[in-house]
Protein backbone atom coordinates (compact mmCIF):
# COMPACT_ATOMS: atom_id res chain seq x y z
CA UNK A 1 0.00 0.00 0.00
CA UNK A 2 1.02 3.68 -0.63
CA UNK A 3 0.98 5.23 3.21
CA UNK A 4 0.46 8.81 3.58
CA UNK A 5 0.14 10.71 6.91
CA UNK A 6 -3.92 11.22 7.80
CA UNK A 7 -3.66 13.57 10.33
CA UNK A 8 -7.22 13.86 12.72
CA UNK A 9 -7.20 16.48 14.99
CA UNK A 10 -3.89 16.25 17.54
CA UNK A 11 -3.06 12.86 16.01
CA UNK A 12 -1.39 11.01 13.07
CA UNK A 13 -3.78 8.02 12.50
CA UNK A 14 -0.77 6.10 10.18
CA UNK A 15 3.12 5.91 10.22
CA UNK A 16 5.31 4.76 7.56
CA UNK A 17 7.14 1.93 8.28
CA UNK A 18 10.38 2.82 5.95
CA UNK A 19 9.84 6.61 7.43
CA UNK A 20 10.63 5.28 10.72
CA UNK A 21 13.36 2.96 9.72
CA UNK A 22 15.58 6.09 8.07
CA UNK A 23 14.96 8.48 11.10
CA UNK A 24 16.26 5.45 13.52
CA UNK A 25 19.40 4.77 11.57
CA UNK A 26 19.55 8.33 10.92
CA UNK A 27 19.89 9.13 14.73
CA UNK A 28 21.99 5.87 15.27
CA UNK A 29 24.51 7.01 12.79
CA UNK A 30 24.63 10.24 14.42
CA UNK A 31 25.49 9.00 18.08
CA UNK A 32 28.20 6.62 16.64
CA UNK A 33 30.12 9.31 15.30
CA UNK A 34 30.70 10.58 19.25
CA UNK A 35 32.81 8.05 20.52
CA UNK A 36 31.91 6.06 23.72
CA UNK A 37 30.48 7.39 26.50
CA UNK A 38 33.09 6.65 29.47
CA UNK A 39 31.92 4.69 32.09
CA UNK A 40 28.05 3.88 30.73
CA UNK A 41 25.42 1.51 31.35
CA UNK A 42 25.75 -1.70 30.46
CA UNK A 43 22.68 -3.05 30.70
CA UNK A 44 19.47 -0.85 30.48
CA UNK A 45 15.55 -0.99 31.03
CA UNK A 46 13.35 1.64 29.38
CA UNK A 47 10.07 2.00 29.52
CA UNK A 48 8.50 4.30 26.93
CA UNK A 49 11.60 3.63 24.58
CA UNK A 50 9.53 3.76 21.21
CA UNK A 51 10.09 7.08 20.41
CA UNK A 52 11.00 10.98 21.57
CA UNK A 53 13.41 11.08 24.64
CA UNK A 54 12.92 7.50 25.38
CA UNK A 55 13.97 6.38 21.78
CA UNK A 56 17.28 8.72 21.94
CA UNK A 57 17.46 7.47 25.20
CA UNK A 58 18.04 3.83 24.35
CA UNK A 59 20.04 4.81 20.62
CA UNK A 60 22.77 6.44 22.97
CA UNK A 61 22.91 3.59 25.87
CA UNK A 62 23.56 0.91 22.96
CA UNK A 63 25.27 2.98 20.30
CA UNK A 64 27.52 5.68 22.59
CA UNK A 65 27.62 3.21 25.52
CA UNK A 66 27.61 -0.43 23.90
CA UNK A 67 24.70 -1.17 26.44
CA UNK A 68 22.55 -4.28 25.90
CA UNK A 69 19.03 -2.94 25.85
CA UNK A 70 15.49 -3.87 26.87
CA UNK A 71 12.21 -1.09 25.72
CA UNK A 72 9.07 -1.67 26.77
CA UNK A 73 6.43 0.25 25.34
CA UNK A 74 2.60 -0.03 24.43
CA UNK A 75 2.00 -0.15 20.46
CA UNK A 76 -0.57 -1.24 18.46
CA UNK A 77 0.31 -3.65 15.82
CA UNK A 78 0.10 -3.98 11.77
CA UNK A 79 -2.48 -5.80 9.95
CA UNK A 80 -2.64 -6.85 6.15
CA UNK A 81 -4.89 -3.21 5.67
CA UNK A 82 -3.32 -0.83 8.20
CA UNK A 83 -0.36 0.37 9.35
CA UNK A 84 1.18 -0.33 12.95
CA UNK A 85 1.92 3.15 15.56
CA UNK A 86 4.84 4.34 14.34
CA UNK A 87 6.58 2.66 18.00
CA UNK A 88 5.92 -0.54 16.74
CA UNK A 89 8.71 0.20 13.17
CA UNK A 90 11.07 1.97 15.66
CA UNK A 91 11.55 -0.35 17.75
CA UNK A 92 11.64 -3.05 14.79
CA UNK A 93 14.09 -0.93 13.17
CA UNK A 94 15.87 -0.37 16.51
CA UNK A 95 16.24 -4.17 16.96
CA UNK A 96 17.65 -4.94 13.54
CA UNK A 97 20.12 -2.62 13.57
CA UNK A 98 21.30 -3.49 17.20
CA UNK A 99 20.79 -6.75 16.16
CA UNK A 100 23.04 -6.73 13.31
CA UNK A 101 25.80 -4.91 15.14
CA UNK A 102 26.38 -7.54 17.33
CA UNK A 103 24.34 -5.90 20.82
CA UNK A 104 21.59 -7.75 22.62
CA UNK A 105 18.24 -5.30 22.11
CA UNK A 106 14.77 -6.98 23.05
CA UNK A 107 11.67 -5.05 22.24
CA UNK A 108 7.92 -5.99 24.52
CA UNK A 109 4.66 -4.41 23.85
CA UNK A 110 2.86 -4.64 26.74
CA UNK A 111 1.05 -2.16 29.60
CA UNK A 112 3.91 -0.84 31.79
CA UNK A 113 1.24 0.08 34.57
CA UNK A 114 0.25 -3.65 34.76
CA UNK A 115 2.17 -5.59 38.01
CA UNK A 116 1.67 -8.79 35.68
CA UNK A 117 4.07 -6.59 33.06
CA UNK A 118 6.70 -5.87 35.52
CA UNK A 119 6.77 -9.29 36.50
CA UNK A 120 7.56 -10.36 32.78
CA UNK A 121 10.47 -7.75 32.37
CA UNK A 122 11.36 -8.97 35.68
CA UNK A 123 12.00 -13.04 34.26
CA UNK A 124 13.82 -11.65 31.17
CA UNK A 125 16.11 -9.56 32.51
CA UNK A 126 17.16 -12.29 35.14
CA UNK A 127 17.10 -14.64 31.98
CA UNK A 128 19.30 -12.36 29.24
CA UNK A 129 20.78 -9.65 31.59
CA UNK A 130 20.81 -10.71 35.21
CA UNK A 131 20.69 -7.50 36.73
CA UNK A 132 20.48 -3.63 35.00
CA UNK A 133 22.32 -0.52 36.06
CA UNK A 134 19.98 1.89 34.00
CA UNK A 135 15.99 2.51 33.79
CA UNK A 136 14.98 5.26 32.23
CA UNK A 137 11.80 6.09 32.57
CA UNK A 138 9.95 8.34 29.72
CA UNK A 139 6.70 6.89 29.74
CA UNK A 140 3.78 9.39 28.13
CA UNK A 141 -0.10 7.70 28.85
CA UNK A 142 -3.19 9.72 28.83
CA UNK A 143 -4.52 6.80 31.05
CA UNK A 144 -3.60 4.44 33.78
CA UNK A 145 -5.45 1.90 35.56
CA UNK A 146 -4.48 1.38 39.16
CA UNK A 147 -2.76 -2.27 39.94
CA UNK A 148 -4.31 -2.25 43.51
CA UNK A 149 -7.38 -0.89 43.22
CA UNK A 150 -8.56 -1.68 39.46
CA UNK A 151 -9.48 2.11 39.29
CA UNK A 152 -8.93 3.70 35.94
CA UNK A 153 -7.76 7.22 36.09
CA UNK A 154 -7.38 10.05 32.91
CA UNK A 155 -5.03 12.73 33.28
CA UNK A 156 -6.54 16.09 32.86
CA UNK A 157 -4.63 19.29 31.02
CA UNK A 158 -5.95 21.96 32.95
CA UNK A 159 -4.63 25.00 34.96
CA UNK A 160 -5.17 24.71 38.71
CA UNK A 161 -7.26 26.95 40.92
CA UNK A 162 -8.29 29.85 37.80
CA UNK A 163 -9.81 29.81 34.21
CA UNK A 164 -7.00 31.25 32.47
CA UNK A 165 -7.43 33.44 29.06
CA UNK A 166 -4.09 32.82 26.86
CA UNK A 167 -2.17 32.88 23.25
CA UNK A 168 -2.47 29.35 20.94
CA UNK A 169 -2.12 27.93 18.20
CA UNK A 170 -3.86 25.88 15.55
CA UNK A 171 -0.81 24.14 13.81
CA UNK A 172 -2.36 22.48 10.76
CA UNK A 173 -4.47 25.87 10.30
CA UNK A 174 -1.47 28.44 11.27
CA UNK A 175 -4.24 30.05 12.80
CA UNK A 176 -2.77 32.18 16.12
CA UNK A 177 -5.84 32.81 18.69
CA UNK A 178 -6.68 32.73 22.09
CA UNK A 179 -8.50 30.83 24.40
CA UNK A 180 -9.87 30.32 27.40
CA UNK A 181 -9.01 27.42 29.88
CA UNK A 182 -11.66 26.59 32.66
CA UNK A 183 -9.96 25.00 35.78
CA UNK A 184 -9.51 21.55 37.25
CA UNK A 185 -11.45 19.59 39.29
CA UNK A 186 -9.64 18.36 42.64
CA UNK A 187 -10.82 15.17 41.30
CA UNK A 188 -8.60 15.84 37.93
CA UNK A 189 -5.80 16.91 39.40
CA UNK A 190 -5.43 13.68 41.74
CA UNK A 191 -6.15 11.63 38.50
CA UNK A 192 -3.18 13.46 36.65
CA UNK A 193 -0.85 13.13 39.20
CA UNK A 194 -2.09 9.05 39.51
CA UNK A 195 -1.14 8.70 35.92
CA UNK A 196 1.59 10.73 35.57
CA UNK A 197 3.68 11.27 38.66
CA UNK A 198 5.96 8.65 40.40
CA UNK A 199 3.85 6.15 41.38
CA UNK A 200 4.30 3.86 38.70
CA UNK A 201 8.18 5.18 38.57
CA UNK A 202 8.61 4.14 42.44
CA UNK A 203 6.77 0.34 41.55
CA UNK A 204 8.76 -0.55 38.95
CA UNK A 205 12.47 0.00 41.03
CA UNK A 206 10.71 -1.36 44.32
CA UNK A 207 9.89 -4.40 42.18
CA UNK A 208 13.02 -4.71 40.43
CA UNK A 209 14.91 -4.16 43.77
CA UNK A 210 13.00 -7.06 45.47
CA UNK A 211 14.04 -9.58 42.77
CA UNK A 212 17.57 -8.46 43.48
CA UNK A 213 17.99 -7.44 39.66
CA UNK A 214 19.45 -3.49 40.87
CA UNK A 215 23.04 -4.02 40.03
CA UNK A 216 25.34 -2.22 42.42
CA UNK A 217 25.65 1.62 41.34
CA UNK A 218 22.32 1.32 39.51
CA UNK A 219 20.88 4.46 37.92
CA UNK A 220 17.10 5.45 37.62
CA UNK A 221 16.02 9.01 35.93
CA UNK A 222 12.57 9.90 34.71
CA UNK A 223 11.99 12.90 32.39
CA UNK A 224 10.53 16.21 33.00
CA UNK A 225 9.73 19.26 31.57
CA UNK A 226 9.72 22.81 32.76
CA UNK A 227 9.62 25.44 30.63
CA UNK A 228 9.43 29.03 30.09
CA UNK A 229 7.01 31.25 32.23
CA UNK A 230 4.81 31.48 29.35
CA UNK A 231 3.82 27.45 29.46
CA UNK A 232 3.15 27.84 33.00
CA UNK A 233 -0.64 28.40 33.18
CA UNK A 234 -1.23 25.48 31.29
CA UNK A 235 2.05 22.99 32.11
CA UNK A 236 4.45 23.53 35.37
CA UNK A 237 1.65 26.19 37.61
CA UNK A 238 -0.98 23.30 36.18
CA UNK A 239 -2.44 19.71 36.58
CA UNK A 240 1.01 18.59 34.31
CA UNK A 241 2.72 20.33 37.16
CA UNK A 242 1.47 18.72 40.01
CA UNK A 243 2.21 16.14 38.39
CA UNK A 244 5.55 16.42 37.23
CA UNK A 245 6.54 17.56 41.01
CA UNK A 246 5.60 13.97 42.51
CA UNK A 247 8.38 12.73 40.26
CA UNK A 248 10.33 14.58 42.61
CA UNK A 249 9.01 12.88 45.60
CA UNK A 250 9.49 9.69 44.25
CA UNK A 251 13.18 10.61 43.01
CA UNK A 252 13.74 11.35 46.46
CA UNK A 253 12.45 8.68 48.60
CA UNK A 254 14.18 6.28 45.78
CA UNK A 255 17.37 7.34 46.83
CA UNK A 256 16.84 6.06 50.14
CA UNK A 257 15.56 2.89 48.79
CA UNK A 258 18.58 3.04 46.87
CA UNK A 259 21.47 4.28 49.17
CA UNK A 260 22.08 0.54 49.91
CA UNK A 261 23.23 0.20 46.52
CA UNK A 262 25.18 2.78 46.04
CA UNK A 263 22.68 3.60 43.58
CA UNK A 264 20.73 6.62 42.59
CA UNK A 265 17.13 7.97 41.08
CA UNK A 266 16.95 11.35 39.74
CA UNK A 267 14.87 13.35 37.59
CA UNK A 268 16.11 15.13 34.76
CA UNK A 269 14.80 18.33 33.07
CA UNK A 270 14.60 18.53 29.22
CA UNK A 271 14.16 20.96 26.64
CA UNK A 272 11.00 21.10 24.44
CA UNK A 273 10.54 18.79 21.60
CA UNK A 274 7.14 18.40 19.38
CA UNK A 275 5.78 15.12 20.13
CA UNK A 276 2.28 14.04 20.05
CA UNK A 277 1.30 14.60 23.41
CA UNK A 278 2.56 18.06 23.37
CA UNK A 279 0.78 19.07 20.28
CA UNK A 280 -2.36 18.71 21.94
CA UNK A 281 -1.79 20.75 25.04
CA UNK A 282 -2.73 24.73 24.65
CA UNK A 283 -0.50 27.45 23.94
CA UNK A 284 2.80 24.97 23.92
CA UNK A 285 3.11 24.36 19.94
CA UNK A 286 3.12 28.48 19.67
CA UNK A 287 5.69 28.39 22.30
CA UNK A 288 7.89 25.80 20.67
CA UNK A 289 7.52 27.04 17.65
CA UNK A 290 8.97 30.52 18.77
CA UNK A 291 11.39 28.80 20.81
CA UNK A 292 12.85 26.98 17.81
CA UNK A 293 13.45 29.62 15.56
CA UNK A 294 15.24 31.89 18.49
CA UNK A 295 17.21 28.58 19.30
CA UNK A 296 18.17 27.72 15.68
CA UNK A 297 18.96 31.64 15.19
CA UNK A 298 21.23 31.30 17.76
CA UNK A 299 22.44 27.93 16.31
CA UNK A 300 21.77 26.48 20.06
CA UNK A 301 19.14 24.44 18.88
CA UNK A 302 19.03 20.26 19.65
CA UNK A 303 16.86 17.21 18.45
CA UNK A 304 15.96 14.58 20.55
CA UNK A 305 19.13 12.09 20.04
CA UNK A 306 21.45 15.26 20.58
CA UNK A 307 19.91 16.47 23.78
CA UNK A 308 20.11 12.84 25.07
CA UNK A 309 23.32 12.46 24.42
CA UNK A 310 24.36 15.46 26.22
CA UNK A 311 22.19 14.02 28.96
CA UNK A 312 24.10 11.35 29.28
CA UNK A 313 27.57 12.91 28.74
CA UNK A 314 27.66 15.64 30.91
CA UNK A 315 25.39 14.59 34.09
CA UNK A 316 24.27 10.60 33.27
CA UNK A 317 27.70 9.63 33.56
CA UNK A 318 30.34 12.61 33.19
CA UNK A 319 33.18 11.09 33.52
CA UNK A 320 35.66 12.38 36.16
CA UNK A 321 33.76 15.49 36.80
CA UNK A 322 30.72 15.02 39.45
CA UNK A 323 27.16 15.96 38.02
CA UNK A 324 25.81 19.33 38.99
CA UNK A 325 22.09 19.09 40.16
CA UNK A 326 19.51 22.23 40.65
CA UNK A 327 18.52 22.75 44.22
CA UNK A 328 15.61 20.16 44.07
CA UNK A 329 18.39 17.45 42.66
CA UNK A 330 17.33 17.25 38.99
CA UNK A 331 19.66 17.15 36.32
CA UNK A 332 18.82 20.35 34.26
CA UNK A 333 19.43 19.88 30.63
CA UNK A 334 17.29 22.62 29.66
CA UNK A 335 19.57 25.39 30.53
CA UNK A 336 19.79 26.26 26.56
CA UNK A 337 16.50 26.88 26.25
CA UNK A 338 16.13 28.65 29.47
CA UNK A 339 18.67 31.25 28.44
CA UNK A 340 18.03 34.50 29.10
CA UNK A 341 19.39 35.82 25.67
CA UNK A 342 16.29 33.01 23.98
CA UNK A 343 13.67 33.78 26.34
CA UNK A 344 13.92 37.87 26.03
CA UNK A 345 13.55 37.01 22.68
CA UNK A 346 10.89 34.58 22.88
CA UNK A 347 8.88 36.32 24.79
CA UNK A 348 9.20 39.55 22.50
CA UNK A 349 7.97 37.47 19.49
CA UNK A 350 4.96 36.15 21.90
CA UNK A 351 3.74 39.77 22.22
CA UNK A 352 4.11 40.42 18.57
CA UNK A 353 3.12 37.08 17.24
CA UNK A 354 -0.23 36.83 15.14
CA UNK A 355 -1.85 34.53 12.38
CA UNK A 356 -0.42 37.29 9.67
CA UNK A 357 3.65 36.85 10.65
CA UNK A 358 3.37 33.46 12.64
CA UNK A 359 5.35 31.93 9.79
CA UNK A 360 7.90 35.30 9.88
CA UNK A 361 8.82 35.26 13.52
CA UNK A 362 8.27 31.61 14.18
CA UNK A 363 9.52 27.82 13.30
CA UNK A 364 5.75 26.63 12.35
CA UNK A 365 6.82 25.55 9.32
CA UNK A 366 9.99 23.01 11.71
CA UNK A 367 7.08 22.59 14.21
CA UNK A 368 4.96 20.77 11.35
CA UNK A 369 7.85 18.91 9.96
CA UNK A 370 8.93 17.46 13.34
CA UNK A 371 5.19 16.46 13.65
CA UNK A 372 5.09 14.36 10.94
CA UNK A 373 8.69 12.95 11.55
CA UNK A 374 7.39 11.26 14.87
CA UNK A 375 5.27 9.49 12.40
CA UNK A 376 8.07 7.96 9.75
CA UNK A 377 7.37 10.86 7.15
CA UNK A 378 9.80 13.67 5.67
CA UNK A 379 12.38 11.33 6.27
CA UNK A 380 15.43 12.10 3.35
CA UNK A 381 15.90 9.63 1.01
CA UNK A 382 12.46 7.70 1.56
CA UNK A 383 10.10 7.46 -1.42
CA UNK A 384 6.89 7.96 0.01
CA UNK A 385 5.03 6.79 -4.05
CA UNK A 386 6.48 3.17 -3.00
CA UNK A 387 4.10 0.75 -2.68
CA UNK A 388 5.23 -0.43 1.20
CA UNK A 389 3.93 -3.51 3.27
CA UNK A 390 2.38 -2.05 6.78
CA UNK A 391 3.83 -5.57 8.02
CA UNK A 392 7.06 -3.89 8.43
């Protein structure tokens, strides 16, 4: 079949198999021209590894660090008359190309909230790995059903105690507007922070650690993001936010947990990248797209697999040098972006920006590209008239 992206509201309804392929090897090749990373993981767990951060995240364990690797992630697979989620080729392509370069890389679709899950990544990594120094988690659900209690919860993207009135953006449109935000339930915000704070984060290590498969010096980190003041109503001062801070609970009481060890759990603090789940929250595809042409302007500007691999580099495992940590003991990552130099001049576009110069002042144009990149398409050198198998 000839694939083409059909786009429905926030989401990309296909993926191109091929598409994906190319953009793997593409950031693969990439990270093996950087030399080893001294001292890295050598055998790593993560779960949400099918793409974004998490996908980067596992390219520079096994590529820069020669890691063996183990994703889990939750993908919906191809039939004879549709394609797969674009997860399902990357980590396909991911495992071929690991595969054929000699490293041990193990792909498992499956629900990473489930305790029956855990207990299944628990028997293979005592069978293939015996223990793991790395889990990274970079997991990104909507949804999550509680192991205990059977209760299903749905995050909520809402600001917290006032409707707020603010600047966004209709990216297939280019239409700049602004809207207004009623505020969340209690009831929502618990639900958020049940799906995506560190509950799930703290289960997975306190299982691991009980099945003595925590090698000594073990590593956890879980992703974050902060942002600008002008993301605030809606992400970090919002449900996301409340959210996002529990991972900082859990970081912290994991260290305890871990302190036996000698190991650590930490979260780390990221720049902004379009993926799908961003593209549906309010006001943050204007701000990206802003942010991207200051950042590329100002030639500071990183991709997913180069961010990572700073990650890594500089606080992960730096080498001689100890890691520097904010006050709250994240890694921050996102200093770049949080330049003062980008965000006097982000914010300066924001006041200016409208549906008449949005593609002037901004990076909608990148924004859109990116978009469809998570998906396999505007990948160079893939012909997209090719009649393609969905089977992969």
């Amino acid at each position: 079949m000839i694939i083409k992206p059909r786009i429905r509201g926030f989401i990309c309804t296909t993926a191109h198999p091929a598409g994906c392929a190319a953009l793997v090897d593409e950031q693969i090749r990439w990270e093996k021209t950087h030399g080893p990373i001294a001292g890295g993981p050598k055998n790593v767990l993560v779960i949400g590894g099918s793409g974004g951060y998490g996908l980067a995240s596992r390219i520079v364990a096994a590529f820069g660090g020669g890691a063996r690797t183990l994703c889990l992630s939750f993908e919906k697979e191809p039939a004879e008359d549709r394609t797969a989620t674009a997860g399902w080729y990357n980590n396909l392509a991911f495992d071929r190309t690991a595969a054929a370069g000699g490293l041990y890389a193990r792909s498992l679709n499956a629900d990473a909230f489930a305790d029956a899950t855990k207990a299944q990544i628990a028997a293979i990594i005592r069978k293939d790995l015996g223990q793991i120094d790395l889990l990274v988690y970079s997991l990104a659900s909507p949804v999550r059903t509680d192991p205990d209690t059977g209760t299903l919860y749905r995050s909520a993207i809402k600001p917290i105690d006032r409707a707020v009135h603010i600047k966004s953006l209709n990216v297939e449109k280019g239409i700049v507007s602004e809207v207004d935000l009623a505020p969340a339930t209690d009831e929502e915000i618990q639900a958020t922070v049940k799906v995506m704070g560190g509950e799930d984060w703290e289960r997975w290590i306190a299982h691991l650690h009980k099945e003595g498969l925590l090698h000594s010096g073990f590593k956890t980190v879980a992703y974050t993001y902060i942002g600008s003041e002008l993301t605030w109503p809606i992400y970090w001062e919002a449900t996301l936010g409340k959210a996002k801070e529990d991972l900082d609970r859990a970081a912290t009481a994991m260290r305890t947990v871990l302190a036996p060890l000698n190991g650590d759990a930490r979260v780390a603090v990221l720049k902004a990248v379009v993926t799908q789940a961003s593209s549906a929250i309010p006001v943050v595809p204007l701000y990206v797209s802003i942010l991207f042409r200051v950042m590329k302007e100002l030639s500071l500007h990183e991709d997913c697999i180069r961010h990572i691999s700073r990650l890594f580099r500089s606080a992960l495992y730096p080498g001689g040098s100890a890691p520097g940590f904010d006050p709250s003991g994240r890694f921050r990552v996102d200093d770049r972006e949080l330049r003062e130099d980008v965000q006097a001049e982000v914010r300066r576009r924001w006041e200016l920006v409208n549906t008449e110069n949005i593609l002037e002042i901004s990076d909608l144009a990148g924004f859109r590209r990116d978009f469809l990149r998570i998906f396999g398409f505007e990948a160079d050198g893939v012909d997209y008239e090719a009649d393609v198998s969905p089977l992969g």
